[in-house]
Protein backbone atom coordinates (compact mmCIF):
# COMPACT_ATOMS: atom_id res chain seq x y z
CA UNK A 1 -84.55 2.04 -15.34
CA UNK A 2 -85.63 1.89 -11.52
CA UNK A 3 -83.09 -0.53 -10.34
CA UNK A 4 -79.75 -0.73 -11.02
CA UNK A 5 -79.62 -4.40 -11.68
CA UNK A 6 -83.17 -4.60 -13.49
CA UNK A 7 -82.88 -5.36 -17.23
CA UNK A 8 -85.74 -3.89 -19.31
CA UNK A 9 -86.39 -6.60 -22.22
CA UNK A 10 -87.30 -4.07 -24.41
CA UNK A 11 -84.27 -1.89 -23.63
CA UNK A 12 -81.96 -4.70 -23.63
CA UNK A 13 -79.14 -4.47 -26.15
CA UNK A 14 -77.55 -8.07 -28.22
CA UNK A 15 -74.78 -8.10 -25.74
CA UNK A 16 -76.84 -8.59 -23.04
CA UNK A 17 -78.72 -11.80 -24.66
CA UNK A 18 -77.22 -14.40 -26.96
CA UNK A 19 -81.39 -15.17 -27.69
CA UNK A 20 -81.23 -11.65 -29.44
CA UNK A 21 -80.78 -12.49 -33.29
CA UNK A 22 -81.02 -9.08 -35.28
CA UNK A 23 -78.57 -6.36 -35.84
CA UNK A 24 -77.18 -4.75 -33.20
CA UNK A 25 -78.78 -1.70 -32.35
CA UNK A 26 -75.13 -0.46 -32.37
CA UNK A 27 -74.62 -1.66 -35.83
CA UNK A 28 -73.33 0.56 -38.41
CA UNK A 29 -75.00 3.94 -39.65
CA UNK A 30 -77.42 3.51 -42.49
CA UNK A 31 -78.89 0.04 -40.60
CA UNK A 32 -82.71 0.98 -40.41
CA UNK A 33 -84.21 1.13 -36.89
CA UNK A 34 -86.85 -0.58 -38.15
CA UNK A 35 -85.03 -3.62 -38.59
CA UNK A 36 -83.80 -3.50 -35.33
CA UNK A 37 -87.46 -3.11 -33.64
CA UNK A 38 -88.34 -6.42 -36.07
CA UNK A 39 -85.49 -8.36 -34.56
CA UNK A 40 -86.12 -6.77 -31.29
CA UNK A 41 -90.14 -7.89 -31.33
CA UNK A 42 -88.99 -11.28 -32.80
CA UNK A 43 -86.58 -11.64 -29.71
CA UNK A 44 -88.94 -10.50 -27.48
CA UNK A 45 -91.84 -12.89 -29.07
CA UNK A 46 -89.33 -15.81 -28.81
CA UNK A 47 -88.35 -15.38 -25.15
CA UNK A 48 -91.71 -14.64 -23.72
CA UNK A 49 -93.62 -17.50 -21.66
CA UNK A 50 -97.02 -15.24 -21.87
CA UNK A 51 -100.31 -15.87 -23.92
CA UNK A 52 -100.14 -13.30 -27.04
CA UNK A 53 -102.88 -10.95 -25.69
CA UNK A 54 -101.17 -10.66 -22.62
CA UNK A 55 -97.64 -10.18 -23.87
CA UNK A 56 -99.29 -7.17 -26.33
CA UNK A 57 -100.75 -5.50 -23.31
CA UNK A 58 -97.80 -5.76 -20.79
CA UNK A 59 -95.64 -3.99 -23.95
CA UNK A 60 -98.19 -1.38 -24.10
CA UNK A 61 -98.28 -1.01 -20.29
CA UNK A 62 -94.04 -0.79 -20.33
CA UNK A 63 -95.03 2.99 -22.30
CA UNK A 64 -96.37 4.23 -18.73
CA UNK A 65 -93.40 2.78 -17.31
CA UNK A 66 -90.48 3.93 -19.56
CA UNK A 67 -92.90 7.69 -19.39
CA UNK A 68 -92.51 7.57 -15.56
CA UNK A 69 -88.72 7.21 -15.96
CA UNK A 70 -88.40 10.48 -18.19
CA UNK A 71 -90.11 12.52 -15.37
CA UNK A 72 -87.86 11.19 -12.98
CA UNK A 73 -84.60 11.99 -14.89
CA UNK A 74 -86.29 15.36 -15.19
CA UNK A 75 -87.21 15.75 -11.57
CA UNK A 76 -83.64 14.65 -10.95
CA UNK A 77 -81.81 17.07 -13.37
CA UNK A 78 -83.26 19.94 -12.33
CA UNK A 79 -82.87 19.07 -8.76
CA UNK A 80 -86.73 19.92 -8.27
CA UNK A 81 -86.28 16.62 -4.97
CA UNK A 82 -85.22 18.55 -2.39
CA UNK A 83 -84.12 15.02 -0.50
CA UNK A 84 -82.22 13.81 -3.52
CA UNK A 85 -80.80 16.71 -5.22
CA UNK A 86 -79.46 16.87 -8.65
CA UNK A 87 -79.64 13.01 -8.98
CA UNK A 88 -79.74 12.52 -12.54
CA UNK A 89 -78.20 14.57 -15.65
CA UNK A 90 -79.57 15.44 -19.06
CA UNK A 91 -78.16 13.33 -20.78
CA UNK A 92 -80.33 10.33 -18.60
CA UNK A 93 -83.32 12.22 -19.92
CA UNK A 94 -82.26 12.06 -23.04
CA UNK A 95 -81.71 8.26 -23.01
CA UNK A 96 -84.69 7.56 -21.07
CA UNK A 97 -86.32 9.78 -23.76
CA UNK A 98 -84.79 7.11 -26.09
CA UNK A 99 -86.08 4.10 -24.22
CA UNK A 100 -89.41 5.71 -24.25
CA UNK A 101 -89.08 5.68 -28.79
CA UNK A 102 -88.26 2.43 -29.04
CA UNK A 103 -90.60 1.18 -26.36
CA UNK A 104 -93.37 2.59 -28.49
CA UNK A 105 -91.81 1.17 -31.36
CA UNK A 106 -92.10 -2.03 -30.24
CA UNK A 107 -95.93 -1.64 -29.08
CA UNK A 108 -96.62 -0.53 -32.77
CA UNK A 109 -94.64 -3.01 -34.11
CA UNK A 110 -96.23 -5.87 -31.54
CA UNK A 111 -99.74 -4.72 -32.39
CA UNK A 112 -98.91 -4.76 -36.27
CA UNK A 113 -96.43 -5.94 -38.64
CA UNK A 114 -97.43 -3.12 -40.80
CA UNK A 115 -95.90 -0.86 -37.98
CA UNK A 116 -93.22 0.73 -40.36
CA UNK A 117 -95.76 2.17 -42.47
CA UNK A 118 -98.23 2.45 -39.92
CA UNK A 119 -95.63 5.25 -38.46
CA UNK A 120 -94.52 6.69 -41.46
CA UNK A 121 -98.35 7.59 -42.68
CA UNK A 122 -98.95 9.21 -39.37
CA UNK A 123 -95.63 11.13 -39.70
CA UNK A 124 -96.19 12.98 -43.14
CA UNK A 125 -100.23 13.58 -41.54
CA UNK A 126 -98.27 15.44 -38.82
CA UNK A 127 -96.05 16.99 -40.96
CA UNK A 128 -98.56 18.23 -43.43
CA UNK A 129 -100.48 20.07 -40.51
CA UNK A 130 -96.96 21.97 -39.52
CA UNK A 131 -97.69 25.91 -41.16
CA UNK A 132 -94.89 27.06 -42.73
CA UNK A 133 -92.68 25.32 -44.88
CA UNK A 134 -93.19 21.63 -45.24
CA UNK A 135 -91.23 19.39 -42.75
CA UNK A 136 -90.07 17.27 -46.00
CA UNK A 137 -88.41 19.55 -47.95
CA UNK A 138 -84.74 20.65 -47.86
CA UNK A 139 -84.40 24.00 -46.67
């Protein structure tokens, strides 16, 4: 995030919000993250004081945002700012990397409540173009 003390709604976790209803994206292993986009988006739907077509473009927009914040990490790891140095490490790209998944996860899921499917189709399309041996089966 850009500030410190700035609180992405679509980053922010249950224990930062008693409005957040869903699992806990730190629930236990085998909890789908799809369910935790749906409570996420439901959250997210509840709390926000926005018309709909405004609240589905400023979720879109937050994909440029959370983007932006994965090339600064990178700038920042690799110490490519002379001014700032080796201000970040990889393992903030990698989280930022994260933010950037489920930020697009909520878009999709904002723009349709078909979103787990939506993904899933466009995943084995992707995987079927792969050469080689398909993405889907056990090596």
């Amino acid at each position: 995030m850009s500030a410190p003390d700035a609180v992405s709604p679509v980053t922010a976790t249950a224990a930062n919000s008693p409005a957040f209803s869903g699992p806990s994206p730190a629930s236990p292993a085998g909890t789908v993250p799809w369910d935790t986009i749906d409570a996420l988006v439901g959250w997210l739907d509840r709390e926000s004081v926005l018309p709909a077509e405004q609240e589905r473009l400023l979720r879109l927009l937050k994909l440029s945002e959370e983007a932006g914040e994965v090339a600064q990490a990178v700038i920042g790891a690799t110490g490519q700012n002379p001014r700032k140095g080796r201000s970040h490490s990889w393992e903030d790209v990698h989280a930022e990397l994260c933010d950037v998944i489920v930020t697009a996860m909520v878009a999709l899921r904002t723009l349709t409540p078909e979103a787990r499917q939506v993904f899933e189709g466009h995943l084995r399309r992707v995987a079927e173009r792969v050469p080689g041996p398909r993405c889907d089966r056990p090596r």
